[in-house]
N, C-alpha and C. Protein backbone atom coordinates (compact mmCIF):
# COMPACT_ATOMS: atom_id res chain seq x y z
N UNK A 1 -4.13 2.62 -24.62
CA UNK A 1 -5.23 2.23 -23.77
C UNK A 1 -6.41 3.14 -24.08
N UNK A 2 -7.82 2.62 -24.41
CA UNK A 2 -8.64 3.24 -24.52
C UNK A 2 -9.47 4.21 -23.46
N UNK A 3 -10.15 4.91 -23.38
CA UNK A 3 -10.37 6.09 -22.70
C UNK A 3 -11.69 5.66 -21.93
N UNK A 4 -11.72 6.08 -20.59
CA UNK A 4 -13.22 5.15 -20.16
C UNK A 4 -13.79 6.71 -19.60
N UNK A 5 -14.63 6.32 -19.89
CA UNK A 5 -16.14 7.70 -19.95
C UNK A 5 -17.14 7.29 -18.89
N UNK A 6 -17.51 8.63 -18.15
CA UNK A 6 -17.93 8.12 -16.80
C UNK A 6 -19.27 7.84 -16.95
N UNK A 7 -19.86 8.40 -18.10
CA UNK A 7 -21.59 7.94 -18.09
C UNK A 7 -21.46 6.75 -18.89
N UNK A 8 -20.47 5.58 -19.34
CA UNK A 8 -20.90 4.18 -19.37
C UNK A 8 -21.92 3.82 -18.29
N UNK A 9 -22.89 2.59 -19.18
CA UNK A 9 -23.44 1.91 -18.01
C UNK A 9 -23.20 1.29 -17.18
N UNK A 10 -23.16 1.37 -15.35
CA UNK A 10 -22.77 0.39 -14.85
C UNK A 10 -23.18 -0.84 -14.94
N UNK A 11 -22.28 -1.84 -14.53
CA UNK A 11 -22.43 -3.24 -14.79
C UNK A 11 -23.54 -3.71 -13.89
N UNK A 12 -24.18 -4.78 -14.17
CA UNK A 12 -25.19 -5.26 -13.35
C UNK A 12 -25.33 -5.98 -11.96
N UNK A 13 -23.48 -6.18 -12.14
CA UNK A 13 -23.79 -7.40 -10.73
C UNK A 13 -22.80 -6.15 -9.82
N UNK A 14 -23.45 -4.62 -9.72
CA UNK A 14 -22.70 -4.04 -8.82
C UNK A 14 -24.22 -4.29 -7.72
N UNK A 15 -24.02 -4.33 -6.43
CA UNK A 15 -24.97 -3.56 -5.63
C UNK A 15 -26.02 -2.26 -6.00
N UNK A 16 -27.38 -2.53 -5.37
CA UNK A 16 -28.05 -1.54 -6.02
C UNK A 16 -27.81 -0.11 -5.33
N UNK A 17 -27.98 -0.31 -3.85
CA UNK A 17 -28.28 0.00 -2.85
C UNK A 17 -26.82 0.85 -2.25
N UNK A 18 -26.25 2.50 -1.73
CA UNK A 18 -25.24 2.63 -1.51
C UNK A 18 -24.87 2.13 -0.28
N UNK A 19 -26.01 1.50 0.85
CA UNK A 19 -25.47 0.99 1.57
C UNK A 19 -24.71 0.08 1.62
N UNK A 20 -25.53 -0.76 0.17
CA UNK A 20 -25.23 -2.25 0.03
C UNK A 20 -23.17 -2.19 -0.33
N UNK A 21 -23.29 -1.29 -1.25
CA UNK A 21 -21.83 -1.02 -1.89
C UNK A 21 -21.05 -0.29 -1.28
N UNK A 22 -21.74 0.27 -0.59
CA UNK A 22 -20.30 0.67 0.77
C UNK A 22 -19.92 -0.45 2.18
N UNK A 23 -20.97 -1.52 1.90
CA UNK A 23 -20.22 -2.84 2.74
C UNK A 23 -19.73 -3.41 2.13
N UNK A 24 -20.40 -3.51 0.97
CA UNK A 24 -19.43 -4.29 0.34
C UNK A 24 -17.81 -4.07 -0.22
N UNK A 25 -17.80 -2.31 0.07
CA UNK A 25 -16.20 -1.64 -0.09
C UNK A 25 -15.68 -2.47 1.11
N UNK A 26 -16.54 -1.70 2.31
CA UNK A 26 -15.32 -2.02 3.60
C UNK A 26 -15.57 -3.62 3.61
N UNK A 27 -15.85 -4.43 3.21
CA UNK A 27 -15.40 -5.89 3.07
C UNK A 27 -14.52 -6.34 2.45
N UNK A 28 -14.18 -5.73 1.36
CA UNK A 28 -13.40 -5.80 0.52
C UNK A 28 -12.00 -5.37 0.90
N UNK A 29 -12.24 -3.44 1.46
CA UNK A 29 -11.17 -3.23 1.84
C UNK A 29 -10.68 -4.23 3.44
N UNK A 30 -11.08 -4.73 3.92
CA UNK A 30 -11.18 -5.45 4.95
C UNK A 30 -10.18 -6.94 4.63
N UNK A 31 -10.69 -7.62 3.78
CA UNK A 31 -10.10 -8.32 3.17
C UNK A 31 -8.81 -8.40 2.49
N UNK A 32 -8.54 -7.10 1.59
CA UNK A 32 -7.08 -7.12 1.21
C UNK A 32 -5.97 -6.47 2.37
N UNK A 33 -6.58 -5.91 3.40
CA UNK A 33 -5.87 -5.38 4.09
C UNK A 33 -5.38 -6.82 5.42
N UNK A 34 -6.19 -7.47 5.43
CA UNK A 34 -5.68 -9.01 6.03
C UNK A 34 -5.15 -9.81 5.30
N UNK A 35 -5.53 -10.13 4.01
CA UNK A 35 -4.51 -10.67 3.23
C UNK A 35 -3.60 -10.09 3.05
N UNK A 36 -3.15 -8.65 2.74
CA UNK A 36 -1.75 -8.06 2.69
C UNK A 36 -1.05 -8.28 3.70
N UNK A 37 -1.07 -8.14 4.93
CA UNK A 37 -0.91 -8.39 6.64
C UNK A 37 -0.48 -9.51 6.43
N UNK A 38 -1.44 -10.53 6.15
CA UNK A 38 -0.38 -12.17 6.60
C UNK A 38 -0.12 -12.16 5.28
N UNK A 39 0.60 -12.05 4.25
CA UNK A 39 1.64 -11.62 3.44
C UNK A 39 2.89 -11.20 4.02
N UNK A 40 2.16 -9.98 4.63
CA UNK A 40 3.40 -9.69 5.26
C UNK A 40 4.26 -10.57 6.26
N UNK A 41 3.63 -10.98 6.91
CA UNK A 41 3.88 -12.05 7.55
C UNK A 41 4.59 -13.05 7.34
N UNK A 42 3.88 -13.65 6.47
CA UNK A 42 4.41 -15.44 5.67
C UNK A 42 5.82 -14.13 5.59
N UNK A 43 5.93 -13.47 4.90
CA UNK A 43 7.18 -12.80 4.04
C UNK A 43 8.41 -12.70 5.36
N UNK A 44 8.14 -12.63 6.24
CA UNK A 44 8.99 -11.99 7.34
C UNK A 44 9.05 -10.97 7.26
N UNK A 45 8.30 -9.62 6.94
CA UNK A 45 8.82 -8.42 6.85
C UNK A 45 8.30 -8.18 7.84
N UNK A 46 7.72 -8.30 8.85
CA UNK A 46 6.75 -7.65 10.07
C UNK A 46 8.25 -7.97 10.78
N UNK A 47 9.20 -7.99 10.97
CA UNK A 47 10.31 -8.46 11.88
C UNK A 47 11.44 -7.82 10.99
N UNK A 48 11.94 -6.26 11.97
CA UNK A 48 12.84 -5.43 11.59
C UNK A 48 14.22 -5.98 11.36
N UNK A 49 14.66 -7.27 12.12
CA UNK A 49 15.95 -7.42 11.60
C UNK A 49 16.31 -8.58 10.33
N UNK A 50 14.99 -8.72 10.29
CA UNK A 50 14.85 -9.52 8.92
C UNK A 50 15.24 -8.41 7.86
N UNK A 51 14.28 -7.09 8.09
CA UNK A 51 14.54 -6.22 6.93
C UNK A 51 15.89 -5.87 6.77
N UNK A 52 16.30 -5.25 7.97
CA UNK A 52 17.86 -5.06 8.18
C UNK A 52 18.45 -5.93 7.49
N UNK A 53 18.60 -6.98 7.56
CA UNK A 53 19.68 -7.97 6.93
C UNK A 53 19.42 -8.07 5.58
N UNK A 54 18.53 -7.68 4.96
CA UNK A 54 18.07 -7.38 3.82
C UNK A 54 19.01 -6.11 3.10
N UNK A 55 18.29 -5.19 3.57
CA UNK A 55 18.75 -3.65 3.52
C UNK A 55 20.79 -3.82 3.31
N UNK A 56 21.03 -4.53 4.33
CA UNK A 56 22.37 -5.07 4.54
C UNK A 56 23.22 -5.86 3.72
N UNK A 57 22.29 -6.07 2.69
CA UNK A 57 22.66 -7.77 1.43
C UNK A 57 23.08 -8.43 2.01
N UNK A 58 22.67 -9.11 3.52
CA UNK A 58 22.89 -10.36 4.14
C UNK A 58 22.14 -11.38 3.92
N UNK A 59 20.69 -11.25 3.39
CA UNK A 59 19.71 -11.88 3.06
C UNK A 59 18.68 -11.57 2.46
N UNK A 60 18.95 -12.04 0.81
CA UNK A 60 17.78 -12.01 -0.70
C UNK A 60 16.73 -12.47 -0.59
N UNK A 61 15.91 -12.91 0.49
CA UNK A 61 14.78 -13.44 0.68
C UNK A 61 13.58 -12.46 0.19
N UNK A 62 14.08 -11.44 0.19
CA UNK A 62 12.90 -10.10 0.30
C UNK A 62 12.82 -9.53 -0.51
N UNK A 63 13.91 -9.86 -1.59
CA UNK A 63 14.18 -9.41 -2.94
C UNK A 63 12.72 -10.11 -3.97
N UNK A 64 12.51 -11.81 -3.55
CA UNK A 64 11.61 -12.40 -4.40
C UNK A 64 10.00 -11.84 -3.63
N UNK A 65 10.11 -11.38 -2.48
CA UNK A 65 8.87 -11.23 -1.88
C UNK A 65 8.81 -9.51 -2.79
N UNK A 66 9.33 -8.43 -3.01
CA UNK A 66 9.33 -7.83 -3.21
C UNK A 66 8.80 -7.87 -4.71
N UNK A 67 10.46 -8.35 -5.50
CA UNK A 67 9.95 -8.37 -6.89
C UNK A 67 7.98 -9.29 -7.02
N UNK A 68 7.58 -9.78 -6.34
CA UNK A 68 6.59 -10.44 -6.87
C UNK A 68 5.24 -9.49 -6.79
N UNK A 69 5.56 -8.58 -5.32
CA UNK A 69 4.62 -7.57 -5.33
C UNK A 69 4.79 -6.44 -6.51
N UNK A 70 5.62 -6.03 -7.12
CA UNK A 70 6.16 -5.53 -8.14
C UNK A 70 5.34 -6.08 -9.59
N UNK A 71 5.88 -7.21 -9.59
CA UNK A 71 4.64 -8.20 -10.61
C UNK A 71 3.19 -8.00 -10.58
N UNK A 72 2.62 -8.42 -9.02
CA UNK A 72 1.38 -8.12 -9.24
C UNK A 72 0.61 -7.01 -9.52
N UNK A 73 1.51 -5.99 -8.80
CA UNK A 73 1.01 -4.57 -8.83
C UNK A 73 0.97 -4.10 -10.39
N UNK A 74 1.92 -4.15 -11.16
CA UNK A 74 2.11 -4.13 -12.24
C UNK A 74 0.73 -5.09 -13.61
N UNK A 75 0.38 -5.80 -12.90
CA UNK A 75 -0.51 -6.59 -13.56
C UNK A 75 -1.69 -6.65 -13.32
N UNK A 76 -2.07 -5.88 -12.06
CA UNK A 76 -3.17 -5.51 -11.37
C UNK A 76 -3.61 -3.93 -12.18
N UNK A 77 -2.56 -3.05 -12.14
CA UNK A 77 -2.77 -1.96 -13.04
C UNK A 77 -2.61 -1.58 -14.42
N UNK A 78 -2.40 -2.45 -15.10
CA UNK A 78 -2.49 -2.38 -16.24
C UNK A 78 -3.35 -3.49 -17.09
N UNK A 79 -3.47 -4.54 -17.04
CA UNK A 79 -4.48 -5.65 -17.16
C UNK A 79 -5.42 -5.82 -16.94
N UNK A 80 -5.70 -5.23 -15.45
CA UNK A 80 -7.63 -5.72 -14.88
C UNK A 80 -8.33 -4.20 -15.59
N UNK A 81 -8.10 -2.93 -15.83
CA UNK A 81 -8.31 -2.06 -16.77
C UNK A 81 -9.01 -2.46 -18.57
N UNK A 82 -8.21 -3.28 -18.85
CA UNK A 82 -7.95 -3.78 -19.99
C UNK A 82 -9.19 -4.76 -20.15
N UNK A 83 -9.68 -5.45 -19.30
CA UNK A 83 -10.39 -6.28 -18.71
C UNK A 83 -11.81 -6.55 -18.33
N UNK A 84 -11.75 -5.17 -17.64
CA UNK A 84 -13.15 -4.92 -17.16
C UNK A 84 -13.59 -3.80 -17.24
N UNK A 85 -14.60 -3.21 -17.88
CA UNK A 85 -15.43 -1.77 -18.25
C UNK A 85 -15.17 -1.01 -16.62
N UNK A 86 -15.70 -1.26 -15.66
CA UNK A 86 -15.65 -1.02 -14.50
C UNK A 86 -15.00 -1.46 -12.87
N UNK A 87 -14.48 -1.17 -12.30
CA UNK A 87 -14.28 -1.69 -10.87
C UNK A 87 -15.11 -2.49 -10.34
N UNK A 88 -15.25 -3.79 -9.81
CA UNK A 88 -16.07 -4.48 -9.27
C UNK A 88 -17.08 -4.11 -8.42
N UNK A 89 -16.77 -3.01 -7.61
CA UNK A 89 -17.14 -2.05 -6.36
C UNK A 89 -18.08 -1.06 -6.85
N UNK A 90 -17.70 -0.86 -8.35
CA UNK A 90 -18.27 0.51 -8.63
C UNK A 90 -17.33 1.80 -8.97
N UNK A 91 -17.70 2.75 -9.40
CA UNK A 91 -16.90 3.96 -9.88
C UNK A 91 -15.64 3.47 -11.20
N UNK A 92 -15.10 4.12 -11.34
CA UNK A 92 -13.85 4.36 -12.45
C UNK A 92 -12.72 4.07 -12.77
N UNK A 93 -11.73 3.60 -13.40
CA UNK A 93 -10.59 3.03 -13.11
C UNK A 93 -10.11 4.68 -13.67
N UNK A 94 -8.97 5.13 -12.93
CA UNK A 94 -8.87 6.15 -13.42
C UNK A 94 -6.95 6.13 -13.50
N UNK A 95 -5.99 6.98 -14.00
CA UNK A 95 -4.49 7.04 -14.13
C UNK A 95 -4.52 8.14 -12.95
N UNK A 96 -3.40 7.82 -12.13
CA UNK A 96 -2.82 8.80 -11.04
C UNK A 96 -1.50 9.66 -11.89
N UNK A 97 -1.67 10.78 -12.12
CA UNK A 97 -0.27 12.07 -12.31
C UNK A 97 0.69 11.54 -11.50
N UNK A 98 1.66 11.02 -11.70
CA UNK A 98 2.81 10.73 -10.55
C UNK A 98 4.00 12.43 -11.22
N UNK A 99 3.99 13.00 -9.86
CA UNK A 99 4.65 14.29 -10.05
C UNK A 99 6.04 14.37 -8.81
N UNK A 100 7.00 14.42 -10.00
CA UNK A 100 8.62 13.78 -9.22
C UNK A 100 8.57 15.33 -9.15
N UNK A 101 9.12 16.28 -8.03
CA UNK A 101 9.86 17.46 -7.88
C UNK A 101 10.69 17.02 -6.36
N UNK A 102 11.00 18.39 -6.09
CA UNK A 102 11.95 18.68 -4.81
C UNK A 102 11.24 18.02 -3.88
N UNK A 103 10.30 18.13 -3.70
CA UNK A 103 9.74 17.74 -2.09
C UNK A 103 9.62 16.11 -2.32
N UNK A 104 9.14 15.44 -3.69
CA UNK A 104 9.28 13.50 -3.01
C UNK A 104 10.46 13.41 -3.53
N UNK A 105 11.26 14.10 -3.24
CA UNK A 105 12.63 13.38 -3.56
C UNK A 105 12.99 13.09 -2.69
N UNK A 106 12.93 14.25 -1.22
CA UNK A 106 12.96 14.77 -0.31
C UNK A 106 12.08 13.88 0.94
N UNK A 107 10.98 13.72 0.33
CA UNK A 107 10.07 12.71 1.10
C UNK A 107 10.49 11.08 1.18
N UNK A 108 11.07 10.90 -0.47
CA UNK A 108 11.49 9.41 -0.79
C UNK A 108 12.84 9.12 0.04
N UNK A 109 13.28 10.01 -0.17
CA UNK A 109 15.08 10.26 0.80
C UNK A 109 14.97 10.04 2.16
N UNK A 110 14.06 10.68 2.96
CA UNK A 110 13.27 10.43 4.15
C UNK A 110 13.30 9.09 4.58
N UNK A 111 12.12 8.53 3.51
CA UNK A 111 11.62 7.68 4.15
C UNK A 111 12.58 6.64 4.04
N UNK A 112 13.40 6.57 3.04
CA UNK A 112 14.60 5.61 2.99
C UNK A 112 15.45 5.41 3.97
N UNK A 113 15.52 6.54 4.39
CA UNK A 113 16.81 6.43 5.69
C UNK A 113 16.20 5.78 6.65
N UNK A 114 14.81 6.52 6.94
CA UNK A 114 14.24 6.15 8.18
C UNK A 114 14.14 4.50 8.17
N UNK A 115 13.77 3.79 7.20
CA UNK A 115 13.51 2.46 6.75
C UNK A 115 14.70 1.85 6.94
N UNK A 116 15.59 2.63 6.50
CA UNK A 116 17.06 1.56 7.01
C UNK A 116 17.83 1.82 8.17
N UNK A 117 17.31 2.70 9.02
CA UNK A 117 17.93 2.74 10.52
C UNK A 117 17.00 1.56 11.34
N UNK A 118 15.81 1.74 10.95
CA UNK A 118 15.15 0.69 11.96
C UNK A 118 14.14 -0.42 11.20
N UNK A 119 14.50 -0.36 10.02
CA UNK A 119 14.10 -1.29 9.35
C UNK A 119 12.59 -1.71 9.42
N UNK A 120 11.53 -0.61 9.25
CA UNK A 120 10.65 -0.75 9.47
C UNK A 120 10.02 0.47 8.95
N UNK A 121 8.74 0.02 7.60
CA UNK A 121 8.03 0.59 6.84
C UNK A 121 6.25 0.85 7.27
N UNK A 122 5.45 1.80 7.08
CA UNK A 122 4.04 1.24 7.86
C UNK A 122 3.44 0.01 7.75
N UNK A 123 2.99 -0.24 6.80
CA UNK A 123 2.83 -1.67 6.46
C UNK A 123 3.06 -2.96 7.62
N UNK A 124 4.39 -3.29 7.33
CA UNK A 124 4.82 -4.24 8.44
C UNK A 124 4.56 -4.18 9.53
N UNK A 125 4.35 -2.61 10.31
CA UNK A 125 4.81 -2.24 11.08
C UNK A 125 3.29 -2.50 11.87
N UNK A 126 2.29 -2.17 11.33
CA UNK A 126 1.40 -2.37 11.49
C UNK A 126 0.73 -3.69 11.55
N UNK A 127 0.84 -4.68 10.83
CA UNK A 127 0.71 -5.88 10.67
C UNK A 127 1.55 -6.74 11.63
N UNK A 128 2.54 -6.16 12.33
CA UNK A 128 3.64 -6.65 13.29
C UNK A 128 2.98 -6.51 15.03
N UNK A 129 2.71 -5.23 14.63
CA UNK A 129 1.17 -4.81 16.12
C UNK A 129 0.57 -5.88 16.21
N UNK A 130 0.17 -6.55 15.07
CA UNK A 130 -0.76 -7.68 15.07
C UNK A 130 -0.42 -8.65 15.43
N UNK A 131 0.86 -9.13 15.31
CA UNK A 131 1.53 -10.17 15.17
C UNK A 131 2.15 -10.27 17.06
N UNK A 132 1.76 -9.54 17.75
CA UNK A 132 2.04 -8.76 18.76
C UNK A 132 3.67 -8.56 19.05
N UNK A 133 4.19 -7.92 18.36
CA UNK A 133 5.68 -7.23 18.62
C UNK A 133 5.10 -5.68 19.02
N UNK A 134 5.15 -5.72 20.25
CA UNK A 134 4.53 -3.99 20.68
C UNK A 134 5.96 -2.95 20.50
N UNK A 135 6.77 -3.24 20.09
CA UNK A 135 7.89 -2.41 20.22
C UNK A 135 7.90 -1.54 18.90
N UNK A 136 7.35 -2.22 18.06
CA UNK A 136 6.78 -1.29 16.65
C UNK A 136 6.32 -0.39 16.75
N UNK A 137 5.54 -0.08 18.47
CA UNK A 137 4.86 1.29 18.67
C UNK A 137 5.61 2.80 18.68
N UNK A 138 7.35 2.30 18.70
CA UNK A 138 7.71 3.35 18.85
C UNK A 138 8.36 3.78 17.15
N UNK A 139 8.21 2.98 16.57
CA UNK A 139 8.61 3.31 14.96
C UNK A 139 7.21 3.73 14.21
N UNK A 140 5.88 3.04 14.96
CA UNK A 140 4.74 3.66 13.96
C UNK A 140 4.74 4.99 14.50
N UNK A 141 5.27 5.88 16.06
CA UNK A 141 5.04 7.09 16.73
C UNK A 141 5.95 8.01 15.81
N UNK A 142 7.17 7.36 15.28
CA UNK A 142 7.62 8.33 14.55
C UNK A 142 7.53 8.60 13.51
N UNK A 143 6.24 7.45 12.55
CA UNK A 143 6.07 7.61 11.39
C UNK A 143 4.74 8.76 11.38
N UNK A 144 4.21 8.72 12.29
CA UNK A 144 3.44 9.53 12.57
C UNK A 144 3.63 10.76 12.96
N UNK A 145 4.82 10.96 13.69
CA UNK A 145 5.11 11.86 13.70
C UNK A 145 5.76 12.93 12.70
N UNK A 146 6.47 11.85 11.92
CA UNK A 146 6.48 12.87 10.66
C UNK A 146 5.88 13.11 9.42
N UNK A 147 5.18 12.71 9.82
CA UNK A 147 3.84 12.59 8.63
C UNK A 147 2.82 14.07 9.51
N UNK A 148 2.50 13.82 10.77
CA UNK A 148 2.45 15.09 10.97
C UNK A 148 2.90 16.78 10.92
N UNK A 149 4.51 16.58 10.85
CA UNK A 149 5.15 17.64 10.67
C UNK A 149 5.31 18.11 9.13
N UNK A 150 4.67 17.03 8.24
CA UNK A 150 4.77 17.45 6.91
C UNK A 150 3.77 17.76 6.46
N UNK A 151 2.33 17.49 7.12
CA UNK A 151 1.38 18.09 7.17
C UNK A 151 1.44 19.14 7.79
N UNK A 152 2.00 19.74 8.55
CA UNK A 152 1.96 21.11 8.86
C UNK A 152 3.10 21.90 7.77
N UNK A 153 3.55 21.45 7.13
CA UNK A 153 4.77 22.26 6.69
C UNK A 153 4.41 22.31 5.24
N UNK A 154 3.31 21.54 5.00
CA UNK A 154 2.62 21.53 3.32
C UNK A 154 1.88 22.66 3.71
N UNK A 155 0.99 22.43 4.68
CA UNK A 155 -0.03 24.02 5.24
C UNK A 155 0.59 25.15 5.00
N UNK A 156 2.03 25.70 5.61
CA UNK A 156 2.49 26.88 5.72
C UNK A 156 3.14 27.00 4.59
């Protein structure tokens, strides 16, 4: 993959204006975050014992909803790069360091368990608020909650 250099010219049909391109972010981000949501949705994952029965190999339904996000993601990051000099939005396509040690093993281990006791990831969980299942409030309190305690424990 070729190397993208940040003083290229930007493209023309970005916004001139940073106001203009920072509505046009949060529209954007606005947008995939409701389309991801009723995704989630159509998918059944906003509904914990759907996941459960999943988690359970009682039901492969979530396997094709899964593998497909897998697909896109995969084709979204390596292809639209390939594709386009720049982000539609503006700024850089840039590679994230993915750095495996003790602590996301530790974090990934976490969050796994937690995901298969109550079958419920942020995502869904959030999109399920929406969907109005208020009982999610007590699985987003503990995702929060330990997301807080690991923010304090990265600090010290």
């Amino acid at each position: 993959m070729s190397a993208r250099t940040p003083s290229a010219p930007a493209s023309t049909s970005l916004p001139q204006s940073p106001q203009k391109r920072s509505l046009a972010q949060a529209l954007a981000t606005l947008l995939a975050g409701a389309l991801f949501g009723f995704g989630l949705s159509v998918s059944t994952m906003i509904q914990p014992q759907v996941v459960l029965s999943f988690l359970r190999f009682q039901d492969f339904g979530l396997m094709l909803v899964m593998g497909g996000a897998v697909l896109v993601a995969l084709l979204a990051y390596k292809g639209v790069p390939r594709l386009l000099r720049h982000p539609l939005l503006g700024g850089n396509f840039q590679a994230h360091a993915a750095a495996w040690n003790r602590e996301t093993a530790v974090g990934a281990a976490l969050f796994g368990i937690g995901w298969g006791l109550c079958g419920v990831c942020p995502g869904p969980a959030i999109a399920g608020l929406g969907a109005g299942n208020l009982d999610l409030l007590w699985a987003l309190a503990g995702i929060g909650a330990g997301a807080l305690a690991q923010g304090w424990r990265a600090k010290g």
